[in-house]
Protein backbone atom coordinates (compact mmCIF):
# COMPACT_ATOMS: atom_id res chain seq x y z
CA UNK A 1 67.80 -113.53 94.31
CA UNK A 2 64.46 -115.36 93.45
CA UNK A 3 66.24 -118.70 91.49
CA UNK A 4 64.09 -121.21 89.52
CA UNK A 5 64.49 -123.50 86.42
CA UNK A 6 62.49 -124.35 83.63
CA UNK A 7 63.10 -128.14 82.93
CA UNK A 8 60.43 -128.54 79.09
CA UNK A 9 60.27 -131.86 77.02
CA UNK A 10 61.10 -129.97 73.46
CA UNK A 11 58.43 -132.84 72.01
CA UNK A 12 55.73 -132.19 74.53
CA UNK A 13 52.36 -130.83 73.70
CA UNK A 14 50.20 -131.66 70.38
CA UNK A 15 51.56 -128.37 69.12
CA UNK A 16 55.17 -126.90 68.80
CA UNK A 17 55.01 -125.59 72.62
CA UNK A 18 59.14 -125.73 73.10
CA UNK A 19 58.88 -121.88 71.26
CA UNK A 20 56.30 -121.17 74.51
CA UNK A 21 59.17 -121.54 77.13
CA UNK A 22 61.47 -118.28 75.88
CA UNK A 23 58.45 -116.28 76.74
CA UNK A 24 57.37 -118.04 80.04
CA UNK A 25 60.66 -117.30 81.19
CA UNK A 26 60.74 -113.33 80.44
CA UNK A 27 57.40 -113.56 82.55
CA UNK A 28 59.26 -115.03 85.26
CA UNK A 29 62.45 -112.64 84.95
CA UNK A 30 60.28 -109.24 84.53
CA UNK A 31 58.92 -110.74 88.17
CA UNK A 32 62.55 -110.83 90.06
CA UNK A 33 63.23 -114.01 89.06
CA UNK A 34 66.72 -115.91 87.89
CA UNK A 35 65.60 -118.31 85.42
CA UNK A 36 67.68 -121.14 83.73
CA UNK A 37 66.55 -123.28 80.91
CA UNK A 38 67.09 -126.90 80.88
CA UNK A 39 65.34 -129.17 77.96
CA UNK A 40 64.91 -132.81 78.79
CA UNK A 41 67.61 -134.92 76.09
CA UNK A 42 66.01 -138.61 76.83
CA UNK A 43 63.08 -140.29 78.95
CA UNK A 44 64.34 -139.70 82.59
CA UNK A 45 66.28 -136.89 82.21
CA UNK A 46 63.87 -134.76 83.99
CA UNK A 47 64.25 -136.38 86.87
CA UNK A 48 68.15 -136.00 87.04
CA UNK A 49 67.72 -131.98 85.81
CA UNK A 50 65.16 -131.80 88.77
CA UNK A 51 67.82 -133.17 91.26
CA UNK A 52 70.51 -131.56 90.30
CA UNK A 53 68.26 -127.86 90.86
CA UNK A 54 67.34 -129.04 94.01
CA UNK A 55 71.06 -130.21 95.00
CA UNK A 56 71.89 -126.36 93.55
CA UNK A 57 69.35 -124.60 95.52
CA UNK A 58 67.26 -123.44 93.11
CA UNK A 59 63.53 -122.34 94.95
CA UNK A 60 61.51 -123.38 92.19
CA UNK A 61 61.06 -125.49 89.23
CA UNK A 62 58.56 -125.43 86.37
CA UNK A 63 58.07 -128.77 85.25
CA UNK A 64 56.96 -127.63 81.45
CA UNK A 65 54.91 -130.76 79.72
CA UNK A 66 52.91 -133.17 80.02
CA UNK A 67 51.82 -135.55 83.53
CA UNK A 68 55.10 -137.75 82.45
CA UNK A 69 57.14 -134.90 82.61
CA UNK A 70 55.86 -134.10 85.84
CA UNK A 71 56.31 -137.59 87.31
CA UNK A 72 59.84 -137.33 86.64
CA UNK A 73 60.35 -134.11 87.63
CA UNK A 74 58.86 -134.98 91.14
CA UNK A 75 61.29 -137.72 91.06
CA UNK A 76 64.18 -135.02 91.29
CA UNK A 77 62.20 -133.07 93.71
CA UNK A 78 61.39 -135.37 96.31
CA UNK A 79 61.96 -134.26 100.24
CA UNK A 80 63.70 -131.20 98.90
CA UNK A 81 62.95 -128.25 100.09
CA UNK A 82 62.51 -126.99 95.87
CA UNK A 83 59.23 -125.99 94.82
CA UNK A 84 57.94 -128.01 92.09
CA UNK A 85 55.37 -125.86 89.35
CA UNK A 86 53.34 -127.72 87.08
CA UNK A 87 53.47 -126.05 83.14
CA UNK A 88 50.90 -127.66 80.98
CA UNK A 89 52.04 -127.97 77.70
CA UNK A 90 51.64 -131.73 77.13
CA UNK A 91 48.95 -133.99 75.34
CA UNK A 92 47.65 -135.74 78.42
CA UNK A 93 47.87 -132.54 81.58
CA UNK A 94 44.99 -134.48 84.15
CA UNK A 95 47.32 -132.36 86.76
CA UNK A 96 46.30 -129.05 85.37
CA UNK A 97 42.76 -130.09 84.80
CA UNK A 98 42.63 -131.16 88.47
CA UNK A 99 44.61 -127.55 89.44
CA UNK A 100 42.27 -125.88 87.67
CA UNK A 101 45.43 -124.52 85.10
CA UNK A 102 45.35 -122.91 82.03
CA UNK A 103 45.56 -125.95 79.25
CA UNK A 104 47.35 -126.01 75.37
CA UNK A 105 44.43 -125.29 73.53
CA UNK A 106 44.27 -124.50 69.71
CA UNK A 107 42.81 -121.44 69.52
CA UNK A 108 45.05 -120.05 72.51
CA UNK A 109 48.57 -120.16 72.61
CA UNK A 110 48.95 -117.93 75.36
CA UNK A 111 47.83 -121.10 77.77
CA UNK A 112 51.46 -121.57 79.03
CA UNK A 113 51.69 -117.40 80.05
CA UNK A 114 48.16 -117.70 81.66
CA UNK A 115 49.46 -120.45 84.09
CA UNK A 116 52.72 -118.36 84.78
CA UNK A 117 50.31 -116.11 85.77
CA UNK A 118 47.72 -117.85 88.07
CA UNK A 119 51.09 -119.68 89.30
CA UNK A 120 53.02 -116.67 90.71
CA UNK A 121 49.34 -115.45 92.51
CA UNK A 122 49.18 -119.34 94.05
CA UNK A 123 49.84 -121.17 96.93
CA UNK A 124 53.03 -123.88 97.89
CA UNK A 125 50.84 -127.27 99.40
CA UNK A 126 52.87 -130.01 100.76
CA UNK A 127 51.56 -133.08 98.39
CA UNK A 128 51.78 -136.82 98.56
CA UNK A 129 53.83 -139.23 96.62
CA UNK A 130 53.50 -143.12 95.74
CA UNK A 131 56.66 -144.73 96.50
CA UNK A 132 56.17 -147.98 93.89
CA UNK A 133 58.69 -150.46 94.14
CA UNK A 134 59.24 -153.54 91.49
CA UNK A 135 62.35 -155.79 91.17
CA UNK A 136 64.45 -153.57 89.41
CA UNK A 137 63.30 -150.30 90.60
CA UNK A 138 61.72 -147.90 92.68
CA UNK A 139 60.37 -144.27 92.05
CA UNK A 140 57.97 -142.05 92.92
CA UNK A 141 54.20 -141.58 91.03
CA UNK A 142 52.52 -138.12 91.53
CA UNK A 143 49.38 -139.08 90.38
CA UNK A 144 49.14 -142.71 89.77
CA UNK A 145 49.91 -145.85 89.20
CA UNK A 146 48.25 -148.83 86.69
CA UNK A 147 48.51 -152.27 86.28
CA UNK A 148 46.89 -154.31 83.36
CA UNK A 149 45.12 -152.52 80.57
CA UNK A 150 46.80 -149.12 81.07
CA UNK A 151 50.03 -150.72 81.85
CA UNK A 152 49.29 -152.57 78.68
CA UNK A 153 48.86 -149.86 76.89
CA UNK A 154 51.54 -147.69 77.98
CA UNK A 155 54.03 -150.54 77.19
CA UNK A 156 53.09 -151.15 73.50
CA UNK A 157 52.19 -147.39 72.45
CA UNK A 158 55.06 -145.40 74.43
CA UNK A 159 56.95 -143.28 72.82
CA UNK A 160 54.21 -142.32 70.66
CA UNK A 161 54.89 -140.95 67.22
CA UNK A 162 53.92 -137.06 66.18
CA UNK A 163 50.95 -137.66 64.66
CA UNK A 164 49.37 -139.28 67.91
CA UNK A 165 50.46 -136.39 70.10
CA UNK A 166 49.38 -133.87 67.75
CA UNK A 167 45.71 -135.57 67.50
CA UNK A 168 45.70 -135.46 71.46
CA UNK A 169 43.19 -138.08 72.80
CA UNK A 170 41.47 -139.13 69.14
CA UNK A 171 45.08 -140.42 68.33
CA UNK A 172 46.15 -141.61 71.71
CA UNK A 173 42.13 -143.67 71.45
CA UNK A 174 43.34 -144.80 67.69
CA UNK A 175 46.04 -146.81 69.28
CA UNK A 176 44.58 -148.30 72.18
CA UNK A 177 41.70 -149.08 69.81
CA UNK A 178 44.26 -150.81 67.61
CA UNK A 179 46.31 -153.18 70.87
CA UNK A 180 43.86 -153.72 73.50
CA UNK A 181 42.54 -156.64 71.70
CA UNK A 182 45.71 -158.47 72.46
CA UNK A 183 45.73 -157.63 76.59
CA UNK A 184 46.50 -161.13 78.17
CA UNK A 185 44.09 -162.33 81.14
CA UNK A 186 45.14 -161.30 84.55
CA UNK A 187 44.86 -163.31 87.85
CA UNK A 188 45.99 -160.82 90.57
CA UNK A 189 46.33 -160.41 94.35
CA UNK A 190 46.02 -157.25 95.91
CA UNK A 191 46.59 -156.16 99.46
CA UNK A 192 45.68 -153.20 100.69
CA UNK A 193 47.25 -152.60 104.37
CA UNK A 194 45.52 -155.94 106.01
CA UNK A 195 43.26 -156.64 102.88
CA UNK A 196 43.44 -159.11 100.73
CA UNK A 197 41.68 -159.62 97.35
CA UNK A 198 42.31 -162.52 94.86
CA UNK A 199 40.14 -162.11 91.31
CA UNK A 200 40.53 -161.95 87.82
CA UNK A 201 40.81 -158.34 87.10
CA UNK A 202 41.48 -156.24 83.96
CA UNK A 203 42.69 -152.83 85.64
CA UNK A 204 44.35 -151.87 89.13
CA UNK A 205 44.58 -148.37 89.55
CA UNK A 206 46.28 -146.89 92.48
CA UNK A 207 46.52 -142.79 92.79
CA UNK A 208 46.39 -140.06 95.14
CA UNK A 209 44.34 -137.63 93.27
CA UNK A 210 40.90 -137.31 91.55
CA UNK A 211 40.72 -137.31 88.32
CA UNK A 212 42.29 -140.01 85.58
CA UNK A 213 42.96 -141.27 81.54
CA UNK A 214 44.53 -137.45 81.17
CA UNK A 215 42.15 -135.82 83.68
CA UNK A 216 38.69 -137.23 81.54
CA UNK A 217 37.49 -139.51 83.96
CA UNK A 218 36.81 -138.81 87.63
CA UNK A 219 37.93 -141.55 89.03
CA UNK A 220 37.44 -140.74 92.51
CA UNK A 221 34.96 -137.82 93.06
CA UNK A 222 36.71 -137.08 97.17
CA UNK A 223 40.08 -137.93 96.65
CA UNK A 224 42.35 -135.26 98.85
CA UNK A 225 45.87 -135.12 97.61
CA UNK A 226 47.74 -134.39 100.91
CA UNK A 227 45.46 -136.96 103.26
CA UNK A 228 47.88 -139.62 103.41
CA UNK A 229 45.82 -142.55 101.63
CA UNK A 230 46.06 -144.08 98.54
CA UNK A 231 42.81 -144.38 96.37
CA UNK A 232 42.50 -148.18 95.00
CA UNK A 233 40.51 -148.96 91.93
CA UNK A 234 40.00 -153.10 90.96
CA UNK A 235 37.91 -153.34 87.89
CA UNK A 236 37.17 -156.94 86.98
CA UNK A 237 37.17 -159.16 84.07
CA UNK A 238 34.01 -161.15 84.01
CA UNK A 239 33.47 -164.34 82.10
CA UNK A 240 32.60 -161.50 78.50
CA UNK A 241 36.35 -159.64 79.19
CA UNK A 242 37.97 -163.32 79.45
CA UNK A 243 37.61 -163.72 75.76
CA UNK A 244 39.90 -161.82 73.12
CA UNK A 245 38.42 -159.04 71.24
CA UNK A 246 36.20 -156.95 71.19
CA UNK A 247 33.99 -157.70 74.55
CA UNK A 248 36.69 -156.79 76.87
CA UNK A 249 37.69 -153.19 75.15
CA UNK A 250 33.99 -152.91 75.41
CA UNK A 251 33.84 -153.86 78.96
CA UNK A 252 36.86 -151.50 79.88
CA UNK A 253 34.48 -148.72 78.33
CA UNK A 254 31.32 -149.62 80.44
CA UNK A 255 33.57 -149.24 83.19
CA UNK A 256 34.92 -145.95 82.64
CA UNK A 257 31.62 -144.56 81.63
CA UNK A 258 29.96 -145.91 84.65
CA UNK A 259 32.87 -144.05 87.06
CA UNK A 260 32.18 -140.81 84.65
CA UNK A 261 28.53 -140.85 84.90
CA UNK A 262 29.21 -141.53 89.31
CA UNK A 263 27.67 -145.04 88.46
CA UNK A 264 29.99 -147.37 89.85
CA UNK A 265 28.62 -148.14 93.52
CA UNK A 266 25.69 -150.19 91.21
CA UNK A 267 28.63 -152.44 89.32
CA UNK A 268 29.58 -155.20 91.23
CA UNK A 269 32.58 -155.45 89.14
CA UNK A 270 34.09 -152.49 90.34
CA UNK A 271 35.81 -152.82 93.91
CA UNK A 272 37.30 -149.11 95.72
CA UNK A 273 39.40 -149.18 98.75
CA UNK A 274 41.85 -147.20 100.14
CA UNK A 275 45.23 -147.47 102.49
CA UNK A 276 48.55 -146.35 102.63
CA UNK A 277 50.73 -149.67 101.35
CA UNK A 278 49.61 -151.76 98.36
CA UNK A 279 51.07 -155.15 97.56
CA UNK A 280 50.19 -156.50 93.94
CA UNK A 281 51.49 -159.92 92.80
CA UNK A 282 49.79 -161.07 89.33
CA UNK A 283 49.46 -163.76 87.26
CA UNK A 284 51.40 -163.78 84.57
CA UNK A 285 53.54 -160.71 85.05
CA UNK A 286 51.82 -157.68 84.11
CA UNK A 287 53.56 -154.21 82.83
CA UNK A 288 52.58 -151.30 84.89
CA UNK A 289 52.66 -147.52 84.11
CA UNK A 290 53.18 -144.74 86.18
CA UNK A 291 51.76 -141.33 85.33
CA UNK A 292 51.44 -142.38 81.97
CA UNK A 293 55.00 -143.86 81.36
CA UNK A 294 56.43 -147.34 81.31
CA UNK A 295 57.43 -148.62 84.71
CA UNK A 296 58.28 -152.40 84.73
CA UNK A 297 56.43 -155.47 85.99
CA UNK A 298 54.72 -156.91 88.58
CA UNK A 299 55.44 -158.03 91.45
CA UNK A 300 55.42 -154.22 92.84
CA UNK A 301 54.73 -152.60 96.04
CA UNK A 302 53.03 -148.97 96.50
CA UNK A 303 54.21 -146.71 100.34
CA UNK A 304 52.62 -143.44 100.71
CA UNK A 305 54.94 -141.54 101.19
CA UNK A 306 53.05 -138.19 103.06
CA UNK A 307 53.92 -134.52 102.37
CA UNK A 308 56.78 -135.63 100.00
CA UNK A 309 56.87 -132.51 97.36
CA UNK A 310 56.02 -128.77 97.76
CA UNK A 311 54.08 -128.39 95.07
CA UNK A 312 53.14 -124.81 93.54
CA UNK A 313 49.39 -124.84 92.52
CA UNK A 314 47.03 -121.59 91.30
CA UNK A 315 44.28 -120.09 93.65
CA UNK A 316 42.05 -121.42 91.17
CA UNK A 317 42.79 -124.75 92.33
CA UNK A 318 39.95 -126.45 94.78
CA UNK A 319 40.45 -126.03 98.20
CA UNK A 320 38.37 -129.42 98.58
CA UNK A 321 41.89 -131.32 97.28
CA UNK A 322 43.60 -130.63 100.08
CA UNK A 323 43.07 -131.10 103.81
CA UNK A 324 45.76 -128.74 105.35
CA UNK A 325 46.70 -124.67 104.46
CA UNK A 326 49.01 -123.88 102.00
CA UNK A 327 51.46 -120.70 101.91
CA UNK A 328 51.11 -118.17 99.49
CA UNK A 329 54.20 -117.93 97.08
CA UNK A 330 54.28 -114.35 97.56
CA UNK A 331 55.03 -114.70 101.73
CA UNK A 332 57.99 -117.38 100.65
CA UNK A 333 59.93 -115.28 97.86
């Protein structure tokens, strides 16, 4: 029999979207499939429900909320030979924008069904993941990892209360707007393989796919997510984002405008590389996110880690994101 798992975050998603799993589910079961629900209880817990599928056998998992939820559950997932399927039913789903998925929208609460559907008709692509190691810990990013304004950011807003989630991006933007005043000065080195670069930066960003900030901003336009490199983004703080206040959050928006408008090769204060092992030391200690959630302080180090997780994506997904075939679901189970 045809055995997967639904692991959901009940408070995922700017709407109720834990009612959208019972149905996602018969879909699954009315196509030969054994399904098993498993709601997350605490941050983490996805990633030991993931594991503990994988250790079971289960072929597939549907990783139901937003990019955190999907971090963790390719945490559990990891050099198993378990399928991992990405379920959008979070605020901040830059995965399913990249895949091309069916998103939580407002006026259509069939979004979660719709993916099911463009799921079972996809392909299983052998992905990379971001080893990222601090002093305390190490675990795996999917998509990427930030140090500075988004780990910044992450740290003081994370958990965020209902009313942010259920805004989406105008409440997530109400609380940056309200803390990024206070983001300390950062003097950071950054190695990249046998690179070195020493500057006063606001933002390190280092990810293995395209798009970033909840899939708004295309951070790197030819990004492939199975190529073995890391994509390295150094935005820096000039003598205007030194100063509290205003001027940086104002600087952190030229920035992202100039990488959405394909800009940022005329900014000297933007710096891409990329490489397969980052080193990052700053000064002071900086908090650092990954996929969106809290993941300790600097000092850290980021391994590729090639081909780590099978990951289930729809046909509608670009072929351009990937550099090798993947197997159609169908020819598997």
């Amino acid at each position: 029999m045809k055995k997967a798992t639904i692991i959901f975050n009940p408070r995922a998603g700017q709407l109720n979207m834990a009612d959208k799993v019972e149905p996602v589910a018969a879909f699954w079961r009315s196509k030969g499939w054994r399904v098993n629900l498993w709601p997350t209880e605490a941050p983490g817990h996805a990633t030991t429900l993931a594991r503990r599928a994988a250790d079971a056998g289960e072929h597939l998992v549907l990783a139901a909320g937003g990019d955190g939820t999907m971090g963790q559950v390719a945490n559990g997932l990891a050099h198993s030979e378990t399928i991992m399927a990405p379920l959008p039913v979070g605020t901040s789903n830059a995965l399913a924008r990249e895949l091309k998925l069916p998103r939580p929208q407002l006026l259509d609460s069939n979004a979660p069904l719709e993916a099911s559907e463009a799921l079972l008709a996809g392909r299983v692509q052998l992905v990379d993941l971001n080893l990222v190691r601090n002093q305390t810990s190490a675990s795996y990013a999917l998509l990427w990892t930030g140090i500075g304004a988004d780990g910044f950011l992450v740290q003081q807003i994370e958990p965020r209360p209902t009313w942010s989630k259920r805004l989406g991006p105008i409440g997530y933007s109400i609380q940056m707007l309200s803390v990024l005043h206070r983001l300390p000065a950062m003097r950071a080195v950054v190695q990249v393989d046998d690179r070195t670069i020493e500057d006063d930066l606001l933002l390190i960003v280092i990810s293995t796919t395209r798009l970033y900030a909840g899939g708004l901003i295309a951070l790197s336009s030819g990004a492939l997510i199975d190529d073995g490199a890391f994509e390295v983004s150094l935005f820096s703080a000039d003598e205007m984002a030194k100063r509290a206040g205003p001027p940086r959050v104002g600087l952190m928006a030229r920035y992202l405008t100039e990488v959405q408008l394909n800009l940022q090769d005329g900014d000297p204060g933007m710096t891409s590389l990329t490489g397969n092992r980052v080193i990052i030391e700053t000064h002071p200690k900086m908090p650092c996110q990954t996929d969106g959630e809290w993941a300790g302080y600097t000092p850290l180090t980021c391994q590729l880690t090639p081909g780590a997780l099978r990951l289930l994506v729809p046909s509608s997904a670009p072929e351009s994101l990937f550099g090798k075939p993947g197997t159609p679901l169908a020819d598997l189970y």
